[in-house]
N, C-alpha and C. Protein backbone atom coordinates (compact mmCIF):
# COMPACT_ATOMS: atom_id res chain seq x y z
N UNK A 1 0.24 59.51 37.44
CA UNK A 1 0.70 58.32 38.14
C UNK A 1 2.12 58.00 37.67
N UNK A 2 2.92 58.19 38.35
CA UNK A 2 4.11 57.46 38.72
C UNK A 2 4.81 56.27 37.73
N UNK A 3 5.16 55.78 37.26
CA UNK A 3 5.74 54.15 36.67
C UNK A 3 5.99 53.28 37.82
N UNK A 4 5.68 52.20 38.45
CA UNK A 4 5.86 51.58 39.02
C UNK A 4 7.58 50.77 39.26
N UNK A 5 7.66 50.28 38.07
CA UNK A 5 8.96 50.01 37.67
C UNK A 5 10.24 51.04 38.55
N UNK A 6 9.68 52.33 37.90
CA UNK A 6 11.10 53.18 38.12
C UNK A 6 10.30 53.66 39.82
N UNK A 7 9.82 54.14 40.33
CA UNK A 7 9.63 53.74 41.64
C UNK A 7 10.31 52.71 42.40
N UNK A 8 10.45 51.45 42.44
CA UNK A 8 10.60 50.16 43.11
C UNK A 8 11.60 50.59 42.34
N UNK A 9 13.08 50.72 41.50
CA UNK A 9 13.81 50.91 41.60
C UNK A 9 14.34 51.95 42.35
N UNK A 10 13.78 53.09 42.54
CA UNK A 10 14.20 54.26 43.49
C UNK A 10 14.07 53.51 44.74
N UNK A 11 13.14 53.41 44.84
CA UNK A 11 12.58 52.89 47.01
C UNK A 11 14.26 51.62 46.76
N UNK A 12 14.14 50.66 45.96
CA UNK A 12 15.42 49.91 46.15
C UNK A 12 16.47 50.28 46.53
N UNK A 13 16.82 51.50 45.45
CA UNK A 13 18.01 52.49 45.41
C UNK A 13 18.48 52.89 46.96
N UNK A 14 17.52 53.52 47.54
CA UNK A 14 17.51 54.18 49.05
C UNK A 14 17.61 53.34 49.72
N UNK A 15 16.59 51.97 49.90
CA UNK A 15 16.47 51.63 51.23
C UNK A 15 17.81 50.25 51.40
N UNK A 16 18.28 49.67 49.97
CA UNK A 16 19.60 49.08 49.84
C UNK A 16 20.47 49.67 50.36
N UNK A 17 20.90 50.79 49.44
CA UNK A 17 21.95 51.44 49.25
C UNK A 17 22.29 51.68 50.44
N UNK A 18 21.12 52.40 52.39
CA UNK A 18 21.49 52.72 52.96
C UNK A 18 22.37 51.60 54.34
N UNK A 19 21.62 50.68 53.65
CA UNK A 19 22.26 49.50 54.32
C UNK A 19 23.27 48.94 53.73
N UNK A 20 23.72 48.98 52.66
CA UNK A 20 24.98 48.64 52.02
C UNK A 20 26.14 49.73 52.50
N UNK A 21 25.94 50.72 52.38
CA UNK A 21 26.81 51.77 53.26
C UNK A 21 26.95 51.64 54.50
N UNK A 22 26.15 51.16 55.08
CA UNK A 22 25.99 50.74 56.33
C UNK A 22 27.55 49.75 56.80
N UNK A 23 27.10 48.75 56.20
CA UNK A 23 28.21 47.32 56.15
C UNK A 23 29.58 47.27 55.50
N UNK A 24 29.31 48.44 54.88
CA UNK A 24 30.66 48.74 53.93
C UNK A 24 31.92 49.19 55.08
N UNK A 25 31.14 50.53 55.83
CA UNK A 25 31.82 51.44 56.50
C UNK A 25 32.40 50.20 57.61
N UNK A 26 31.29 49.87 58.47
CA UNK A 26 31.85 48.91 59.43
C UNK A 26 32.89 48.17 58.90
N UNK A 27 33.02 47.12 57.52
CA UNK A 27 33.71 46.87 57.38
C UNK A 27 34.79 47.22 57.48
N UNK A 28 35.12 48.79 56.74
CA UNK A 28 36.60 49.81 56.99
C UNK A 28 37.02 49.81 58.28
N UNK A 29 35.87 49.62 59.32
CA UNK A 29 36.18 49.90 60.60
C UNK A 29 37.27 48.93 61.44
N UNK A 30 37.37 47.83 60.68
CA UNK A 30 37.86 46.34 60.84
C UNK A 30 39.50 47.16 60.82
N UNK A 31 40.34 47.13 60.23
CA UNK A 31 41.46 47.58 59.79
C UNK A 31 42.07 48.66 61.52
N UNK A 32 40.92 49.73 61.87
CA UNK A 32 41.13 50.22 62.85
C UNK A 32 41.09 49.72 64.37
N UNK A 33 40.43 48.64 64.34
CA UNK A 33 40.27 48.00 65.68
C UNK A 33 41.04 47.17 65.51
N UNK A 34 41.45 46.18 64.01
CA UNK A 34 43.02 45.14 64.62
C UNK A 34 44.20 46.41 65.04
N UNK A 35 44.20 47.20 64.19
CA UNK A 35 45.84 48.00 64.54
C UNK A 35 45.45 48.28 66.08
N UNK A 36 44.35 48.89 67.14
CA UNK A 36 44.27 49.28 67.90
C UNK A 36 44.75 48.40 69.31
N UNK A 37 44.32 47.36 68.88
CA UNK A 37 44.23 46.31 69.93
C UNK A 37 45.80 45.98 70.07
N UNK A 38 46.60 45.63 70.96
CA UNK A 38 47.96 45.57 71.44
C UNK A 38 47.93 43.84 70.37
N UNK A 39 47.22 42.80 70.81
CA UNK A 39 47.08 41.77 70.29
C UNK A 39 45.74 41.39 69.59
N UNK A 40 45.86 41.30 67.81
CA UNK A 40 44.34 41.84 67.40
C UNK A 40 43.75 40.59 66.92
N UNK A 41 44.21 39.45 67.83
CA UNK A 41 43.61 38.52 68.35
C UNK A 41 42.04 39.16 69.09
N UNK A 42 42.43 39.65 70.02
CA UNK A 42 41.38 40.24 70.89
C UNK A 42 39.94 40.99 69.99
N UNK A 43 40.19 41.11 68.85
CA UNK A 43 38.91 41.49 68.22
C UNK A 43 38.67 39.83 67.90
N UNK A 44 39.22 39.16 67.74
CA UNK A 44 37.59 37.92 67.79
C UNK A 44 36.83 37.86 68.52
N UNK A 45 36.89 38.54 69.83
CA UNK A 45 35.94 38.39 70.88
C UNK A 45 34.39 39.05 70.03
N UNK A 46 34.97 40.45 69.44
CA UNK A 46 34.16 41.49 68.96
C UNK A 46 33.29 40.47 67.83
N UNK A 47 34.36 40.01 66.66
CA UNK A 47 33.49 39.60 65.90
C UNK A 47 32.60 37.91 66.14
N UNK A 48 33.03 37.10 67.76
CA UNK A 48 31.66 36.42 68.18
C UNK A 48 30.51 37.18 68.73
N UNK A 49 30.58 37.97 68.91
CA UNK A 49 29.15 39.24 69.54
C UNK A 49 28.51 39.35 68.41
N UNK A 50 29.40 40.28 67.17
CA UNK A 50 28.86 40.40 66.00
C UNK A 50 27.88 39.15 65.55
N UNK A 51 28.09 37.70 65.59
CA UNK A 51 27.64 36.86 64.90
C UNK A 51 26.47 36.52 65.86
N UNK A 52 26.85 36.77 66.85
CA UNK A 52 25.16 36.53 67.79
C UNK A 52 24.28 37.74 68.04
N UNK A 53 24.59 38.81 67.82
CA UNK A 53 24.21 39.89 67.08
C UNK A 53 23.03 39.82 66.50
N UNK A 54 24.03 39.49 64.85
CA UNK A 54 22.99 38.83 63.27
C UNK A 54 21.89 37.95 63.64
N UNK A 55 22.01 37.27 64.92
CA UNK A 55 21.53 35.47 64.51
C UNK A 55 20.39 36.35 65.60
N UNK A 56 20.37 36.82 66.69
CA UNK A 56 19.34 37.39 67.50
C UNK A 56 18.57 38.51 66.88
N UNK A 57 18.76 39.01 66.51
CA UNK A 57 18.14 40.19 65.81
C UNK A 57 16.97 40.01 65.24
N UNK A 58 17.31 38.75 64.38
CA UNK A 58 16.37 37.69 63.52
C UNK A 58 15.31 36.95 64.28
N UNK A 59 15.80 36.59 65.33
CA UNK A 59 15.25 35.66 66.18
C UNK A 59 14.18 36.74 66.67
N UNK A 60 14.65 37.58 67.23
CA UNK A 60 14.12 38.67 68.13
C UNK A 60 12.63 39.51 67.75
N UNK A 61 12.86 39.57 65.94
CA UNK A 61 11.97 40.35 65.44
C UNK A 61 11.16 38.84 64.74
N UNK A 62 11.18 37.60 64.83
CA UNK A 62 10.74 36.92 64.55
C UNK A 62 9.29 37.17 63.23
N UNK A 63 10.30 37.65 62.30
CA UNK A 63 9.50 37.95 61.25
C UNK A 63 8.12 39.18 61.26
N UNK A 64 8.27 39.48 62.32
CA UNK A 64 7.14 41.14 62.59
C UNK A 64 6.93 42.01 61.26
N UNK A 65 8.54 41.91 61.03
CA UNK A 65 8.36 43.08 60.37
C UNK A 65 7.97 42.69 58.59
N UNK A 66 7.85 41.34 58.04
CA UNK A 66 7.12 40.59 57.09
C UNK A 66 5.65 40.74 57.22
N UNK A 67 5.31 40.04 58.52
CA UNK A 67 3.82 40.19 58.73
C UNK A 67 3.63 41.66 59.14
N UNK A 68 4.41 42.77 59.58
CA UNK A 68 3.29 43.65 59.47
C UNK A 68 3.36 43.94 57.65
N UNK A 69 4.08 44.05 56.90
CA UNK A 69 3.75 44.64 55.37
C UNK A 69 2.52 43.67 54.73
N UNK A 70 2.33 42.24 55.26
CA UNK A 70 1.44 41.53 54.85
C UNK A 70 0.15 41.72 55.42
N UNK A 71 0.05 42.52 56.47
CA UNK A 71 -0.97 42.92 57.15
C UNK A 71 -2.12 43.82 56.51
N UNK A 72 -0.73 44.82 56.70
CA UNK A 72 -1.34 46.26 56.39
C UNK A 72 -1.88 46.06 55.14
N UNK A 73 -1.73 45.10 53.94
CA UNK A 73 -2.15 45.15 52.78
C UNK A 73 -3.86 44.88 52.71
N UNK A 74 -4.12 44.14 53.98
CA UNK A 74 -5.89 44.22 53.94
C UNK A 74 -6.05 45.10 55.29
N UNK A 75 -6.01 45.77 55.38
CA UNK A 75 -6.26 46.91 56.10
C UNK A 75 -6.61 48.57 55.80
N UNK A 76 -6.91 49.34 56.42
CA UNK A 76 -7.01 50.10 56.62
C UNK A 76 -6.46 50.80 57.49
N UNK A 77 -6.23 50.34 58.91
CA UNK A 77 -6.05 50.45 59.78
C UNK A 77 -4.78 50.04 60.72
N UNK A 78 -3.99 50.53 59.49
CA UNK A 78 -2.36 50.63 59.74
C UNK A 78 -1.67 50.81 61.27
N UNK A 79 -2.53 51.72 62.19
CA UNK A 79 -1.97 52.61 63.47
C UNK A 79 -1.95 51.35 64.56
N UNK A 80 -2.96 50.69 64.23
CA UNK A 80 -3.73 49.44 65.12
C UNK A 80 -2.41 48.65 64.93
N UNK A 81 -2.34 47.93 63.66
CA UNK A 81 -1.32 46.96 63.21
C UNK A 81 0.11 47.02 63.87
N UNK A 82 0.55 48.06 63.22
CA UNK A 82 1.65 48.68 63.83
C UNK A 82 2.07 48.42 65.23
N UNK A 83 0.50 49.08 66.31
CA UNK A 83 0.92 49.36 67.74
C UNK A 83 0.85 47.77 68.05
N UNK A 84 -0.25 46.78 67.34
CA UNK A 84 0.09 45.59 67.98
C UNK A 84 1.45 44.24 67.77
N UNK A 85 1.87 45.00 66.69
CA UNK A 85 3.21 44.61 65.89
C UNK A 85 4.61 44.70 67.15
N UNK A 86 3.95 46.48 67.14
CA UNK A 86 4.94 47.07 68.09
C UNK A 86 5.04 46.37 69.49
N UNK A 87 3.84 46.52 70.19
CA UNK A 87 3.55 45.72 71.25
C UNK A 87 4.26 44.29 71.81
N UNK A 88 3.80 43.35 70.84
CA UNK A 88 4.47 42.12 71.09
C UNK A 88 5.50 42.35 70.62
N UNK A 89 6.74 42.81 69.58
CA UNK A 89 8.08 42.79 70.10
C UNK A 89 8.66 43.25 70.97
N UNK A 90 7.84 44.20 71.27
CA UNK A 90 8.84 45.51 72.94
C UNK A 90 8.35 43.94 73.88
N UNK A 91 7.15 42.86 74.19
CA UNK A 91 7.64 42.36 75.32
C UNK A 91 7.95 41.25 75.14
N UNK A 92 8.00 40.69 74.05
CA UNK A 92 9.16 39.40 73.54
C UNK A 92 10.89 40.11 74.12
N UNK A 93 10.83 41.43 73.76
CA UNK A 93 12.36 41.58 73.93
C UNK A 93 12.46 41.31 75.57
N UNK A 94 11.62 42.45 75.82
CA UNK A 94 11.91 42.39 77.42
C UNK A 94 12.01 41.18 78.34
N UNK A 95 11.15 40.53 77.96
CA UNK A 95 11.56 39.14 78.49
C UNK A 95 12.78 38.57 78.13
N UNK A 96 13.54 38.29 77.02
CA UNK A 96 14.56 38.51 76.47
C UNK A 96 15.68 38.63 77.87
N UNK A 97 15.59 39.87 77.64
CA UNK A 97 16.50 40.57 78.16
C UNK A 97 16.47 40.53 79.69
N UNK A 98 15.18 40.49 80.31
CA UNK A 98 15.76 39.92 81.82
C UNK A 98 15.83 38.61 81.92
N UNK A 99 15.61 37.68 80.92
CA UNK A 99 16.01 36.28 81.21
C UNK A 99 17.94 36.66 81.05
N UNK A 100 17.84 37.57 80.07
CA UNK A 100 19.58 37.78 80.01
C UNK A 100 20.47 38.12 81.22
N UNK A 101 19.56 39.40 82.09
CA UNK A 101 20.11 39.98 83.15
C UNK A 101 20.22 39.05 84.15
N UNK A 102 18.98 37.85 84.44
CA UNK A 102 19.06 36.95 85.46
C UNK A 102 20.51 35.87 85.07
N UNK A 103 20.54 35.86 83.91
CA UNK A 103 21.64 34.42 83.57
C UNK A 103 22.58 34.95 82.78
N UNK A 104 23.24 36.11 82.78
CA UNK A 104 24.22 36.62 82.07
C UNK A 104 25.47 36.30 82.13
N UNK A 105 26.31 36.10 83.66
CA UNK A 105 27.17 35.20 84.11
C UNK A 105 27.31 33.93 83.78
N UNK A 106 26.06 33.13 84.02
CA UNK A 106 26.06 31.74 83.35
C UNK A 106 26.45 31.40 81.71
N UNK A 107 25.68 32.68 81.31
CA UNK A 107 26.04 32.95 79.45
C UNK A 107 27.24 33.09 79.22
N UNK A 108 27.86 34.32 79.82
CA UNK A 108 29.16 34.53 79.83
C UNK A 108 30.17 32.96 79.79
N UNK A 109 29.77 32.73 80.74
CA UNK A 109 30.79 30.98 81.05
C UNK A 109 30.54 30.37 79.83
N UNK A 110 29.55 30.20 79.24
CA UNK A 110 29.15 29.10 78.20
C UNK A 110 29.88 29.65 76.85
N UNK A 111 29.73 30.61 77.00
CA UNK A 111 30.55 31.08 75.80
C UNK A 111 32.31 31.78 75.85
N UNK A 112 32.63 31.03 77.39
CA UNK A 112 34.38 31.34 77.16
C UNK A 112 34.55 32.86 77.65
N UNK A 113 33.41 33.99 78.19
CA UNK A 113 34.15 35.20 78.63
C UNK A 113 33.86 35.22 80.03
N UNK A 114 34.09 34.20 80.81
CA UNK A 114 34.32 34.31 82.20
C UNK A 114 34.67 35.79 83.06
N UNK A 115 34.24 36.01 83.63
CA UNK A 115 34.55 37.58 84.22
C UNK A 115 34.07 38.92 83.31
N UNK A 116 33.48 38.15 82.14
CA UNK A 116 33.11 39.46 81.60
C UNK A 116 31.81 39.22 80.99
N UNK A 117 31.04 39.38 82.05
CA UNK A 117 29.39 39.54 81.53
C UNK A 117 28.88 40.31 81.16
N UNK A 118 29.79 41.60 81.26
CA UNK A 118 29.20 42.43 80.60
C UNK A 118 29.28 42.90 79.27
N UNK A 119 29.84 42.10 78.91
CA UNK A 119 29.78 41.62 77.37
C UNK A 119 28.24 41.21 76.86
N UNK A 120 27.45 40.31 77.94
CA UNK A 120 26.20 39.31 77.14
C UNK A 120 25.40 41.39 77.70
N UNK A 121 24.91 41.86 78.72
CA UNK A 121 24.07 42.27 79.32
C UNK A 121 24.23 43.73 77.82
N UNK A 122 25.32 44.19 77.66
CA UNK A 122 25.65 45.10 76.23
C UNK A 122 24.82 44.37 74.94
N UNK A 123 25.85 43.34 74.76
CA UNK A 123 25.34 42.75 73.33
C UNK A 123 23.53 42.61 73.67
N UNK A 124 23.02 42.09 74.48
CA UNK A 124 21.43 42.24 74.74
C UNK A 124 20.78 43.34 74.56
N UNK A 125 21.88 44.37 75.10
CA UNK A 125 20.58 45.89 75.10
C UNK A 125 20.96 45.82 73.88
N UNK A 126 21.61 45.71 72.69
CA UNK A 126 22.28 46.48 71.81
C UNK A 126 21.01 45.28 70.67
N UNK A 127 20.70 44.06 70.94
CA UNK A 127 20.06 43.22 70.19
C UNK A 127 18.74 43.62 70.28
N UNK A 128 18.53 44.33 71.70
CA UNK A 128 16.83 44.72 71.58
C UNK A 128 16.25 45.43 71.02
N UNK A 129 17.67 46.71 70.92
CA UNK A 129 17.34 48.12 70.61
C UNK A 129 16.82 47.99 69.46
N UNK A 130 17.94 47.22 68.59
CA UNK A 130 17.79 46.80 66.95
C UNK A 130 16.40 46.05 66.44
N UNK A 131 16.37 45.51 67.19
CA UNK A 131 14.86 44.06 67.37
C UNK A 131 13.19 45.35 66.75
N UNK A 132 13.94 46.17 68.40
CA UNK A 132 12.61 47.03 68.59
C UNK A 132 12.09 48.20 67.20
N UNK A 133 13.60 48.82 67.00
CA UNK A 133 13.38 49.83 66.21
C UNK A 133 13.02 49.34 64.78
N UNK A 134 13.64 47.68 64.49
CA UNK A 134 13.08 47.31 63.44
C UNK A 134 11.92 47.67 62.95
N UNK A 135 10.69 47.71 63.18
CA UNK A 135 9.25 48.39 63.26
C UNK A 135 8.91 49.36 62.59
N UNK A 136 9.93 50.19 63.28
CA UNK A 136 9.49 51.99 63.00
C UNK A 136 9.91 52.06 61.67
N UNK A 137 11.19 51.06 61.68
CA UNK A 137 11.41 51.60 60.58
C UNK A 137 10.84 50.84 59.14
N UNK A 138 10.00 49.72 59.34
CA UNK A 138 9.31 49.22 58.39
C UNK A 138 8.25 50.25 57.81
N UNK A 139 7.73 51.05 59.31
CA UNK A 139 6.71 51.41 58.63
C UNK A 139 6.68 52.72 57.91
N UNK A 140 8.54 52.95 58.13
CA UNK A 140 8.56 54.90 57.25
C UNK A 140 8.91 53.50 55.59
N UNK A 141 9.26 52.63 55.55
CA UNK A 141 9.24 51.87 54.42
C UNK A 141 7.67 51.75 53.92
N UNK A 142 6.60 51.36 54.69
CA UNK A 142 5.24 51.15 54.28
C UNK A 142 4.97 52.34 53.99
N UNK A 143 4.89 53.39 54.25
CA UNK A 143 4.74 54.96 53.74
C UNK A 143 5.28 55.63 52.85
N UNK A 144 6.59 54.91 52.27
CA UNK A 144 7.18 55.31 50.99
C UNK A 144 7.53 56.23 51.63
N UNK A 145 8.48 56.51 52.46
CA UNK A 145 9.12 57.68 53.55
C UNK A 145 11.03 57.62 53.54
N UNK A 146 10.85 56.95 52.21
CA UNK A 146 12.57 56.56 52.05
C UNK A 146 13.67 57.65 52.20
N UNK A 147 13.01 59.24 52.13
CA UNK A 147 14.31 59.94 52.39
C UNK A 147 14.21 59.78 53.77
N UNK A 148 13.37 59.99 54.48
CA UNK A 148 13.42 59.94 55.99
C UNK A 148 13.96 58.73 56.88
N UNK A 149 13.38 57.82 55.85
CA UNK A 149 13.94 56.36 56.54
C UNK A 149 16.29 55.92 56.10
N UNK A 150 16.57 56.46 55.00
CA UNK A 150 18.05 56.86 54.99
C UNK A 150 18.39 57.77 55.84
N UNK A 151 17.73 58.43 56.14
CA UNK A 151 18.66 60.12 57.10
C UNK A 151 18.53 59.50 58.39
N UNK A 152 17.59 58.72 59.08
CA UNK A 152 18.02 57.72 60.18
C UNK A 152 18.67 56.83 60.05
N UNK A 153 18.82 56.07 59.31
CA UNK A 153 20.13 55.14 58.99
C UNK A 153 21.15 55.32 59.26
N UNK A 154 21.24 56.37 57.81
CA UNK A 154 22.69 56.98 57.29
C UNK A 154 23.21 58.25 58.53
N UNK A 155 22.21 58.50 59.66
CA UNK A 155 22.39 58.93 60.99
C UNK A 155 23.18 58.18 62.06
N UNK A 156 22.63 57.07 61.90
CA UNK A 156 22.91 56.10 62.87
C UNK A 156 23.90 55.55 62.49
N UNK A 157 24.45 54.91 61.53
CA UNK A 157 25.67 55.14 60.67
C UNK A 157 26.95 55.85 61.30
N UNK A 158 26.40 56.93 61.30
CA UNK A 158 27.51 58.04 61.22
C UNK A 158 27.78 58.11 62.63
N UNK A 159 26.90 58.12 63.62
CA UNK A 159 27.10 58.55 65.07
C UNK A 159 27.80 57.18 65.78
N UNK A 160 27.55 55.65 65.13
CA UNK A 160 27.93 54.98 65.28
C UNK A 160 29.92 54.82 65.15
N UNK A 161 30.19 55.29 64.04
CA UNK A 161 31.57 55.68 63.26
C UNK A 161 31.96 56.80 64.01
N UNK A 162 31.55 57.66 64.39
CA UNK A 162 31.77 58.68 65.02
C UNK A 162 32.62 58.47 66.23
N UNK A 163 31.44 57.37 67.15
CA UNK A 163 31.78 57.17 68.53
C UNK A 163 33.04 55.51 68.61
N UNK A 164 32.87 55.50 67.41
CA UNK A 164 33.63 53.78 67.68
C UNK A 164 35.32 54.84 67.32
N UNK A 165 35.34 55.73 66.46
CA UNK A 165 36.79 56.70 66.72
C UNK A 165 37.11 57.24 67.17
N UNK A 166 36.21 57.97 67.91
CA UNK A 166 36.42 58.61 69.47
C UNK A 166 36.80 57.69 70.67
N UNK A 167 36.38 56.99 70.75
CA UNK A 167 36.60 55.58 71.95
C UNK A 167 38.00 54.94 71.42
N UNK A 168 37.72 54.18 70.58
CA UNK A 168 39.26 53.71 69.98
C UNK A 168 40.31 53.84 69.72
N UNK A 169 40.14 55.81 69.15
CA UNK A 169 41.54 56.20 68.77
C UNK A 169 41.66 56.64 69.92
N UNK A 170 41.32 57.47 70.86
CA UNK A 170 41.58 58.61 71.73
C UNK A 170 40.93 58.32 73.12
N UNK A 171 40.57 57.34 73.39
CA UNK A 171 39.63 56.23 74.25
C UNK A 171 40.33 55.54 75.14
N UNK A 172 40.81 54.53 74.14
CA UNK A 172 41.43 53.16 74.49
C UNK A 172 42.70 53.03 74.83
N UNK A 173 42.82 51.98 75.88
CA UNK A 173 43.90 51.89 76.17
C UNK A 173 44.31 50.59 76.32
N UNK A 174 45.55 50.28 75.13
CA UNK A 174 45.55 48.72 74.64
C UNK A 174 46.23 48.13 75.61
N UNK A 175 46.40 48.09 76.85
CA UNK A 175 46.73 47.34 78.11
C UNK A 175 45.67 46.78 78.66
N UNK A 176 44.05 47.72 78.34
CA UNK A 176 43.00 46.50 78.80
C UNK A 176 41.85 46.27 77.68
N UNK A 177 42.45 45.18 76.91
CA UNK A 177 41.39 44.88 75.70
C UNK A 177 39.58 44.69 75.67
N UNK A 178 39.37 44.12 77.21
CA UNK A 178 38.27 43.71 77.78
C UNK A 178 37.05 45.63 77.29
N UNK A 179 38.24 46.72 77.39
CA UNK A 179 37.72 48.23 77.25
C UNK A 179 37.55 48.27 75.76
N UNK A 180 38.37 47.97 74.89
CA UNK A 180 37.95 48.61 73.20
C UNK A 180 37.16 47.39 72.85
N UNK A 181 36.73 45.97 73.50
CA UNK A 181 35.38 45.31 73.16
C UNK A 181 34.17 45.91 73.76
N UNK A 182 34.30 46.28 75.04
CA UNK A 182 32.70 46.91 75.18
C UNK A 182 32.70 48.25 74.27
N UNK A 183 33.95 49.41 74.16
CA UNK A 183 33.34 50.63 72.95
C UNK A 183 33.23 50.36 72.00
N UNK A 184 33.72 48.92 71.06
CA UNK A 184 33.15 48.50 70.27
C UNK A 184 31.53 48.01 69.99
């Protein structure tokens, strides 16, 4: 048997670390999208998305992914938990999200990007995706599956960084800013 101690420091190690790299990089990413933008004013737009982003995400997964680890602890029957975990967030989102598609324009106005709704209907898919996959990935955490659960991360990470420098550097074209906020 294992030490417990140095365990729960490893699982820490991984499942921190891959999210601290995570936030780090984006951060660097900051530096490349003001120089990009003609006026880098125009990334505040980016970083109000970002902040409703954070604040939905939360909202979205409305603590699922707490109660399923509190679940599974009197259980057996993890697959059940999971799918009904899974279940009600895929249609919390969905509702979500066509209340978004029906009133996205209206959103748009309320929050100052008039003509560009497709700002809310992005930031939505992009809040669900996150909402949804939250789950899966609790449960390669409930399995002690931490290299597997970093190599999707630290995947997603990368393809993320990947595509935000492909679009930006070689992409964009700083005559229409409305373009390096949605490849952002």
């Amino acid at each position: 048997m294992s030490n417990p101690i140095k365990r729960l420091l490893g699982q820490t190690a991984v499942y921190g670390l891959s999210s601290i790299v995570g936030r780090l990089l984006n951060y660097l990413l900051v530096p490349l999208y003001t120089a990009v933008f003609a006026d880098p004013a125009d990334y505040g737009v980016v970083s109000e998305l970002y902040a409703w982003v954070a604040f939905l995400v939360v909202l979205l997964t409305f603590g699922m992914e707490t109660a399923f680890f509190r679940f599974i602890q009197d259980t057996t029957d993890r697959k059940k938990i999971m799918s009904n975990a899974l279940w009600i967030v895929l249609l919390v989102n969905a509702f979500f999200y066509l209340l978004l598609l029906q009133f996205n324009n209206e959103i748009a106005n309320v929050m100052l990007f008039q003509g560009h709704n497709e700002y809310i209907v992005l930031m939505g898919a992009v809040v669900c995706i996150d909402a949804v996959s939250a789950l899966p990935l609790s449960e390669l955490r409930a399995e002690e599956n931490a290299r597997r659960f970093a190599t999707i991360q630290l995947l997603s990470i990368a393809v993320n960084i990947g595509l935000n420098v492909l679009f930006m550097v070689f992409l964009f074209n700083k005559s229409r800013p409305e373009e390096g906020v949605l490849f952002i």
